[in-house]
Protein backbone atom coordinates (compact mmCIF):
# COMPACT_ATOMS: atom_id res chain seq x y z
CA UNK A 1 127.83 -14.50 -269.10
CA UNK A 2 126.29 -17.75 -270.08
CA UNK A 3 127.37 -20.24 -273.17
CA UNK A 4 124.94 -19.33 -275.16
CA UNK A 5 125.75 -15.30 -275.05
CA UNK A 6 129.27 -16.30 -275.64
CA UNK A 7 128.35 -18.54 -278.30
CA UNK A 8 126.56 -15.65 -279.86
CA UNK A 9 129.43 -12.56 -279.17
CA UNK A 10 131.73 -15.16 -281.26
CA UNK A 11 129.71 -16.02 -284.36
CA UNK A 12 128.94 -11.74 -284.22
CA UNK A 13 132.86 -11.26 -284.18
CA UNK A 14 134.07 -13.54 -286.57
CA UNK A 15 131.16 -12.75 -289.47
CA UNK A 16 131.94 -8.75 -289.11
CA UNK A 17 135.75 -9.22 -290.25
CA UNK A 18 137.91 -11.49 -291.97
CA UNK A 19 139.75 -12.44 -289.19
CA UNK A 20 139.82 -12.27 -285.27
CA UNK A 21 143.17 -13.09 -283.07
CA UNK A 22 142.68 -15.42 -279.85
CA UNK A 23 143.50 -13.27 -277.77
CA UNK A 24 140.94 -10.31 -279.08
CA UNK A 25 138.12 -12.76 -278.50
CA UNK A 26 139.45 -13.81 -274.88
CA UNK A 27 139.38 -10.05 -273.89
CA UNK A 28 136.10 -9.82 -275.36
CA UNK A 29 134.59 -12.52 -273.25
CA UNK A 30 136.94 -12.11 -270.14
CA UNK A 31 137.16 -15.55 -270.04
CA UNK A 32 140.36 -17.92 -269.44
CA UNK A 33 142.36 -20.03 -272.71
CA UNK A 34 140.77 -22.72 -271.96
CA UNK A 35 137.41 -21.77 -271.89
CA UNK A 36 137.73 -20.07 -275.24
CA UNK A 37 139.45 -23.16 -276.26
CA UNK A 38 136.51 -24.72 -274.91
CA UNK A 39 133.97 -22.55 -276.26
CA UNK A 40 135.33 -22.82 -280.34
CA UNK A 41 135.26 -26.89 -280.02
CA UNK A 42 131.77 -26.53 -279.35
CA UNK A 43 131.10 -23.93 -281.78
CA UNK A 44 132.54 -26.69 -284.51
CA UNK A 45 132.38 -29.81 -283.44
CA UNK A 46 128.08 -29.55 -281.82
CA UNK A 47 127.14 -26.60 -283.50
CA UNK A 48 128.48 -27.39 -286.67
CA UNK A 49 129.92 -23.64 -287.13
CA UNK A 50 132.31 -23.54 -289.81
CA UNK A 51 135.70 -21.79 -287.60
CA UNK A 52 138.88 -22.22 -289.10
CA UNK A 53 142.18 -20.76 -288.07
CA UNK A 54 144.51 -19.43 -290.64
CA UNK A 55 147.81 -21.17 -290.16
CA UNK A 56 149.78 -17.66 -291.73
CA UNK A 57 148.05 -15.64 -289.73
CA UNK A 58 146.45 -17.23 -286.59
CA UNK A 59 143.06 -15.67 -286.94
CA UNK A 60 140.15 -17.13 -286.74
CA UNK A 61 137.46 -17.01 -289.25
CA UNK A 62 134.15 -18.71 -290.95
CA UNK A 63 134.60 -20.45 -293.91
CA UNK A 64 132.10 -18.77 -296.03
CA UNK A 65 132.30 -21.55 -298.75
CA UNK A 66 130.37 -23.67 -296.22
CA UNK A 67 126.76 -23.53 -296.63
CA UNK A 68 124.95 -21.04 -293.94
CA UNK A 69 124.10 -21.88 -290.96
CA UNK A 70 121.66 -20.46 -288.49
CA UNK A 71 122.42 -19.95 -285.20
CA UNK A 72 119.71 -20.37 -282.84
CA UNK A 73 117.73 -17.28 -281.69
CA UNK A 74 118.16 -18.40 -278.15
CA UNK A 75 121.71 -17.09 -278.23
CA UNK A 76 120.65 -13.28 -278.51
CA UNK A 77 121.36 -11.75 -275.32
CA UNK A 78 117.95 -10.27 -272.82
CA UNK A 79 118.69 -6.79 -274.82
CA UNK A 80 118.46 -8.05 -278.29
CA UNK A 81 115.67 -10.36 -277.85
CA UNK A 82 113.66 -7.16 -275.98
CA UNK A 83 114.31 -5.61 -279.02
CA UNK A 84 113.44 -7.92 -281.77
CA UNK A 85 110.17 -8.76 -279.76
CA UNK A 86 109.37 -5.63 -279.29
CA UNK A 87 109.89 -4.15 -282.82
CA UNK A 88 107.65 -7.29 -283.73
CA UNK A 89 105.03 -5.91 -281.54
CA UNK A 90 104.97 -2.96 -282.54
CA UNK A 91 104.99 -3.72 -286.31
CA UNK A 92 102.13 -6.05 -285.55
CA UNK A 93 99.79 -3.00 -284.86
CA UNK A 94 99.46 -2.12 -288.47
CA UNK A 95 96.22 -3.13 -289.75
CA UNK A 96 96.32 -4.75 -293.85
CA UNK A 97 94.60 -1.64 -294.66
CA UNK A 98 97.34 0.94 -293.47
CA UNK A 99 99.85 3.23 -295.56
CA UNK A 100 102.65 1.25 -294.13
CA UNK A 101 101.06 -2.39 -294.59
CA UNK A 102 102.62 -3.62 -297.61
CA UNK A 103 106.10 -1.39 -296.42
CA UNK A 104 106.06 -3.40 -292.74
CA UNK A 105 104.97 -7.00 -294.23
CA UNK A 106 108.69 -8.02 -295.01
CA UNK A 107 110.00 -6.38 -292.33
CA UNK A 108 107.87 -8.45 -289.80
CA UNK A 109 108.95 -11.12 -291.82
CA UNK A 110 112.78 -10.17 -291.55
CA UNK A 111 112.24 -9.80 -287.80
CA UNK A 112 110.19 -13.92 -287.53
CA UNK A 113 113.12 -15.16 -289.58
CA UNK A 114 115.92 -13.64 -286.95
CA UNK A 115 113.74 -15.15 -284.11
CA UNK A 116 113.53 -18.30 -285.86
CA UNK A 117 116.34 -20.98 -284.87
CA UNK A 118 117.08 -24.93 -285.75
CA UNK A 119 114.65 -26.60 -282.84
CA UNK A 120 111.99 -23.56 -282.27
CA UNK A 121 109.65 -21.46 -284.32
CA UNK A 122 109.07 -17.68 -283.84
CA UNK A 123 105.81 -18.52 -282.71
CA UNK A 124 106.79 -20.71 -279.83
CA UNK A 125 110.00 -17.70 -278.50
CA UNK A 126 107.33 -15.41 -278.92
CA UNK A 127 105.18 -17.62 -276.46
CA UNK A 128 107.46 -18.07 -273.91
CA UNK A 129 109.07 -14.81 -274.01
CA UNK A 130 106.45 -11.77 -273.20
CA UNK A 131 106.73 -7.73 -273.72
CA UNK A 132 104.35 -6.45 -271.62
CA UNK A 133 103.18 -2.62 -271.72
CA UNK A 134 101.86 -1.26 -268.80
CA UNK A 135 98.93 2.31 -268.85
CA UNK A 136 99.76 2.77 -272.41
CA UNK A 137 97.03 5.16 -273.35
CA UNK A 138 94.94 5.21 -276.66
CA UNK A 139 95.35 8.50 -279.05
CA UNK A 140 93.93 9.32 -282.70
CA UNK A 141 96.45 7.80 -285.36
CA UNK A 142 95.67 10.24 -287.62
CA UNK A 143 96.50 13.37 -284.84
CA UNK A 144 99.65 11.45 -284.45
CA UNK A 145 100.60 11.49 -288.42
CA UNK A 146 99.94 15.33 -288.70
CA UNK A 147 102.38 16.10 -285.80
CA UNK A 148 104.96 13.64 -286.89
CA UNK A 149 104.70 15.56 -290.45
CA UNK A 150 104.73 19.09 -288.92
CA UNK A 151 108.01 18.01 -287.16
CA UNK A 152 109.59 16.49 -289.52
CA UNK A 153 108.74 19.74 -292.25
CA UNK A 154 109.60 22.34 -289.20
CA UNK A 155 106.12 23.66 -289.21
CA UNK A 156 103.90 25.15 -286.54
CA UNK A 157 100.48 23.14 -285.11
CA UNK A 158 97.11 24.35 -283.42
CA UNK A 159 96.22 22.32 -281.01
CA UNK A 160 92.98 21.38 -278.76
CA UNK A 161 95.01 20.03 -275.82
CA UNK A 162 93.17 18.69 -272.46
CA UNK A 163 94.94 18.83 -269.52
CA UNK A 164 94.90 15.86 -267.05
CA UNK A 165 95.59 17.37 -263.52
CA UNK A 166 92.05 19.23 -264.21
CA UNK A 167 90.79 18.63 -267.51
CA UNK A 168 90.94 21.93 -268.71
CA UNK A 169 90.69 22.54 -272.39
CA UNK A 170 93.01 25.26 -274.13
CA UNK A 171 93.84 26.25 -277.68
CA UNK A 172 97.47 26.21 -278.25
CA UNK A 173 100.35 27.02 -280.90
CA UNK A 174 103.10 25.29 -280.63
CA UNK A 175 106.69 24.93 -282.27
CA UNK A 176 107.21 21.08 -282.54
CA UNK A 177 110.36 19.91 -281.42
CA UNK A 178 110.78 16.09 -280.91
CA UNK A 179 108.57 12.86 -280.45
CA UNK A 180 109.65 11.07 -277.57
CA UNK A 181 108.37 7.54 -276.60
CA UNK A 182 108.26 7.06 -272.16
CA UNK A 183 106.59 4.41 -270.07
CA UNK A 184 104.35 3.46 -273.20
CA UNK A 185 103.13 6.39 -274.52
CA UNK A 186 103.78 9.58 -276.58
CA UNK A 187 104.99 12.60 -275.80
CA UNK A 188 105.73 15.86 -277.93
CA UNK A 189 107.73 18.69 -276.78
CA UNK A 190 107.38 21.51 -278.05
CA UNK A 191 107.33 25.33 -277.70
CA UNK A 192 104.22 26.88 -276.36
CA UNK A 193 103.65 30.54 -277.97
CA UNK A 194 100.66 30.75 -275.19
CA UNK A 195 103.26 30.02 -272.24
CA UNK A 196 106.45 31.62 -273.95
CA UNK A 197 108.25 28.31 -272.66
CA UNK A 198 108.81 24.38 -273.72
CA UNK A 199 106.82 22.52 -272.74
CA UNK A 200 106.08 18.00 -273.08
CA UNK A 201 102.16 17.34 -273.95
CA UNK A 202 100.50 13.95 -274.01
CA UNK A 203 100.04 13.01 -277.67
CA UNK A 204 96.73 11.22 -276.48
CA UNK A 205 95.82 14.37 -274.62
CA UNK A 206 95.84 15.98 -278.00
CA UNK A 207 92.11 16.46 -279.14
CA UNK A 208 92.39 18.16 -282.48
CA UNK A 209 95.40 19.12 -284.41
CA UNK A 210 96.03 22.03 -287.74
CA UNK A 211 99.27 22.06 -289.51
CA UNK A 212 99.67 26.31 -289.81
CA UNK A 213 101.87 27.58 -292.86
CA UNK A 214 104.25 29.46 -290.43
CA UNK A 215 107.52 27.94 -289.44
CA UNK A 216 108.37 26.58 -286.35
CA UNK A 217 110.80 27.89 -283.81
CA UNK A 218 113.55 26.30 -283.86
CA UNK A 219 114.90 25.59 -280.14
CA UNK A 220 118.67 24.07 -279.93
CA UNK A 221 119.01 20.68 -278.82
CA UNK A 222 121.23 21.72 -276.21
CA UNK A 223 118.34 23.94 -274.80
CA UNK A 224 116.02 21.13 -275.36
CA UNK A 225 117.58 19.07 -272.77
CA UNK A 226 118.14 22.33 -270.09
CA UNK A 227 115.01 22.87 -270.05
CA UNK A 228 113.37 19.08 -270.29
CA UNK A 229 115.90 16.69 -269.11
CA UNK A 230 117.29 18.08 -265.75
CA UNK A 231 115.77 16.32 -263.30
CA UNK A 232 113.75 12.89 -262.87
CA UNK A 233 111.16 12.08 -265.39
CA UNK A 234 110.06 13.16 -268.82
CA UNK A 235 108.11 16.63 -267.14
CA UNK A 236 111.37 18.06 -266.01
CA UNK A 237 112.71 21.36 -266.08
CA UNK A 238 115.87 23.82 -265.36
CA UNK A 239 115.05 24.57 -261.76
CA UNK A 240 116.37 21.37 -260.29
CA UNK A 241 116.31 20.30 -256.59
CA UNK A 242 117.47 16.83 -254.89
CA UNK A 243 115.40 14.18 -253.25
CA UNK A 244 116.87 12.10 -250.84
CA UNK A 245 115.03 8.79 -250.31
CA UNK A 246 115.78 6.33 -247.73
CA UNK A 247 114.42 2.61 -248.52
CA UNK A 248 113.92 -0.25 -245.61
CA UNK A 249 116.62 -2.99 -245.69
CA UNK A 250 113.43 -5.10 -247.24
CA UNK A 251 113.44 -2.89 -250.35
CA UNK A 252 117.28 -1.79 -250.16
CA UNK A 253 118.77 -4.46 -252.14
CA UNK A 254 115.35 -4.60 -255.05
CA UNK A 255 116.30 -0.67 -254.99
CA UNK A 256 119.74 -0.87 -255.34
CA UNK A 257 119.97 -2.58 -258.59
CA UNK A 258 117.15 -0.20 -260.25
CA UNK A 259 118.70 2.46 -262.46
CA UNK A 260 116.33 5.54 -262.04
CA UNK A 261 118.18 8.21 -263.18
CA UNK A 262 121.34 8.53 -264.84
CA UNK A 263 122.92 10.87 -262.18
CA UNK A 264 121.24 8.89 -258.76
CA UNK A 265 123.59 8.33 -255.66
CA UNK A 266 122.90 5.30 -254.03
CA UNK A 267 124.65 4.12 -250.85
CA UNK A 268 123.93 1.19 -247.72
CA UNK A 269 123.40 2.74 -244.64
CA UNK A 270 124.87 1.18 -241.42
CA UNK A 271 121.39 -0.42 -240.31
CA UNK A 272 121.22 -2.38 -243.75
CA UNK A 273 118.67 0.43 -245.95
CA UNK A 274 119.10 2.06 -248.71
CA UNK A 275 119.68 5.89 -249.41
CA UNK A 276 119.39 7.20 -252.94
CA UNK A 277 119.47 10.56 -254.11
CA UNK A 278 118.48 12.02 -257.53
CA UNK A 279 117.73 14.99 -259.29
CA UNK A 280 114.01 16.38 -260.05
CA UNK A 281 112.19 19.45 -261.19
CA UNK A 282 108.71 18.92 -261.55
CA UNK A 283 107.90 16.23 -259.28
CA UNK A 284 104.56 14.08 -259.98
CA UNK A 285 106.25 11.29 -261.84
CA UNK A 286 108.73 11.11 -258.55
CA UNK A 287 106.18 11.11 -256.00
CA UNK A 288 104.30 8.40 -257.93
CA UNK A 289 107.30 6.49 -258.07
CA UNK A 290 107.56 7.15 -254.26
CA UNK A 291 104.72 5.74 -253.14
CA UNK A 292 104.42 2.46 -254.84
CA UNK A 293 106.77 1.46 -252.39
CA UNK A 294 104.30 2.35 -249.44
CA UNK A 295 105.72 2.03 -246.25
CA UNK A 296 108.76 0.95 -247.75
CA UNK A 297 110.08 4.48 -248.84
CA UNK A 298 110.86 7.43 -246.43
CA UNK A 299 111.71 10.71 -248.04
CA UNK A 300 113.91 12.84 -245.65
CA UNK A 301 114.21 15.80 -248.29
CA UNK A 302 113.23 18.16 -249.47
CA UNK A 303 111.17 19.31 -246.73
CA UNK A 304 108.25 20.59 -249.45
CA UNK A 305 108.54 16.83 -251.62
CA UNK A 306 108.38 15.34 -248.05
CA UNK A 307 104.87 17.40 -247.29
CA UNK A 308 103.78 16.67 -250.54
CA UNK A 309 104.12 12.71 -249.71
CA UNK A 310 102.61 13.19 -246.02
CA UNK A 311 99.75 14.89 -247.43
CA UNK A 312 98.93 12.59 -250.00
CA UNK A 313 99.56 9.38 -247.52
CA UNK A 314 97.21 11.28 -245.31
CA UNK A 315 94.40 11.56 -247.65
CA UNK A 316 94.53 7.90 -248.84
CA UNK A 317 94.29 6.77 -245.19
CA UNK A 318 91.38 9.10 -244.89
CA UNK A 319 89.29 7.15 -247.90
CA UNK A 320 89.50 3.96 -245.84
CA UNK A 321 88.39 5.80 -242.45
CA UNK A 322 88.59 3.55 -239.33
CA UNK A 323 89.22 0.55 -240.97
């Protein structure tokens, strides 16, 4: 933990009570006395941050008689500042002439102002700091107000819904059941009445959308999460098998340190690779994952996700025929 994060936890601790003990903030940090000790001189004597100790009762506070400072937005930590830029991102793709215009105008403004600090603008973090979005795919606003509506009200939709693996167009009911946002994009799942199951569809796969007048089925949460988070990736299901991946000692230590799914088991083999093991169901999003690593990744199991993987490698060497 850097300074500057400390810097931060401390000025967050002190302003959310009237008074923190020396040793609460030392646990906090896990730092020694005298780095604390340290750590407040700073705090008053360069950053001009008001901490005072209470001689009855040895906490330490802010003096909120002094005039406010402003810490600098520097000292929010990598998951805050993801955050703030992000939300300022996405706030920045309503157009003046949108419901939510006037609504998101002070908010963005909130959002500059947090960002803001003594020696650099908004402008300039915002410059040097970038949230990129990778394949997020372009779908009608308008489809994506009706089914926000229908799922909020607990009401049923007809949809015109194009499937990607072969572009096949159905007409579907469905129950609505939550929005969920994944790699950049939208996703809705919700009960099928054509399939009789749940099911996640593509918002931008969505061609046309009625609200119906029936209610929607309601499916418990508990259900909900059976059903669609069992395995790797957002197109899971209940029938859940286990991949076991083995990664060259090139890729072992990048792989070790990625989180891919909550239950993974990850271990260093005695030649220096990596094996890691997770849960999946439906298994395109895991096989894509698979081979971006190329020649890097190995899978020893299942034997039907390894022939899936051989196949596929198979045909891509086949496009580029002797070469």
């Amino acid at each position: 933990m850097t300074q500057s994060e400390r810097f931060g936890i401390i000025e967050r601790m002190l302003l959310s009570r009237r008074g923190v003990s020396f040793v609460e903030i030392q646990q906090r940090l896990e730092v020694s006395r005298a780095t604390l000790h340290r750590d407040l001189r700073d705090l008053r004597e360069r950053m001009h941050v008001p901490i005072i100790c209470d001689r009855d009762t040895g906490f330490y506070r802010i003096d909120t008689s002094v005039e406010r400072y402003e810490l600098p937005g520097v000292w929010f930590s990598a998951g805050e500042i993801h955050a703030l830029l992000s939300m300022q991102q996405l706030l920045a793709a309503f157009d003046a002439g949108s419901l939510l215009a006037e609504h998101v105008g002070p908010l963005r403004q909130r959002l500059l102002g947090m960002l803001e600090s003594a020696t650099d603008s908004a402008d300039e973090i915002a410059r040097r700091i970038r949230i990129l979005s990778a394949a997020a795919r372009h779908y009608a606003p308008q489809h994506f107000q009706h089914i926000a509506a229908a799922l909020m009200e607990r009401r049923r939709l007809s949809i015109q819904y194009v499937a990607r693996s072969k572009g096949d167009t159905s007409q579907r009911e469905i129950s609505p059941q939550r929005l969920t946002h994944y790699r950049d994009n939208w996703y809705l799942d919700a009960w099928c009445h054509l399939r009789d199951e749940l099911r996640s569809f593509a918002v931008d796969a969505i061609k046309t959308v009625k609200t119906l007048d029936v209610a929607a089925r309601e499916i418990p949460e508990a259900e909900l999460d059976a059903a669609l988070g069992a395995g790797y990736g957002i197109f899971a299901g209940a029938q859940v098998q286990w991949a076991t991946l083995i990664f060259t000692t090139e890729r072992a230590r990048w792989v070790a340190a990625e989180h891919w799914y909550p239950e993974q088991q990850g271990s260093f083999l005695d030649d220096g690779s990596y094996q890691l093991r997770l849960p999946y169901s439906n298994d395109p999003e895991l096989i894509m994952d698979i081979l971006k690593y190329g020649p890097d990744c190995e899978v020893v199991g299942p034997a039907g996700l390894r022939a899936k993987v051989v196949g596929l490698l198979k045909a891509a060497m086949g496009r580029y025929g002797d070469e």
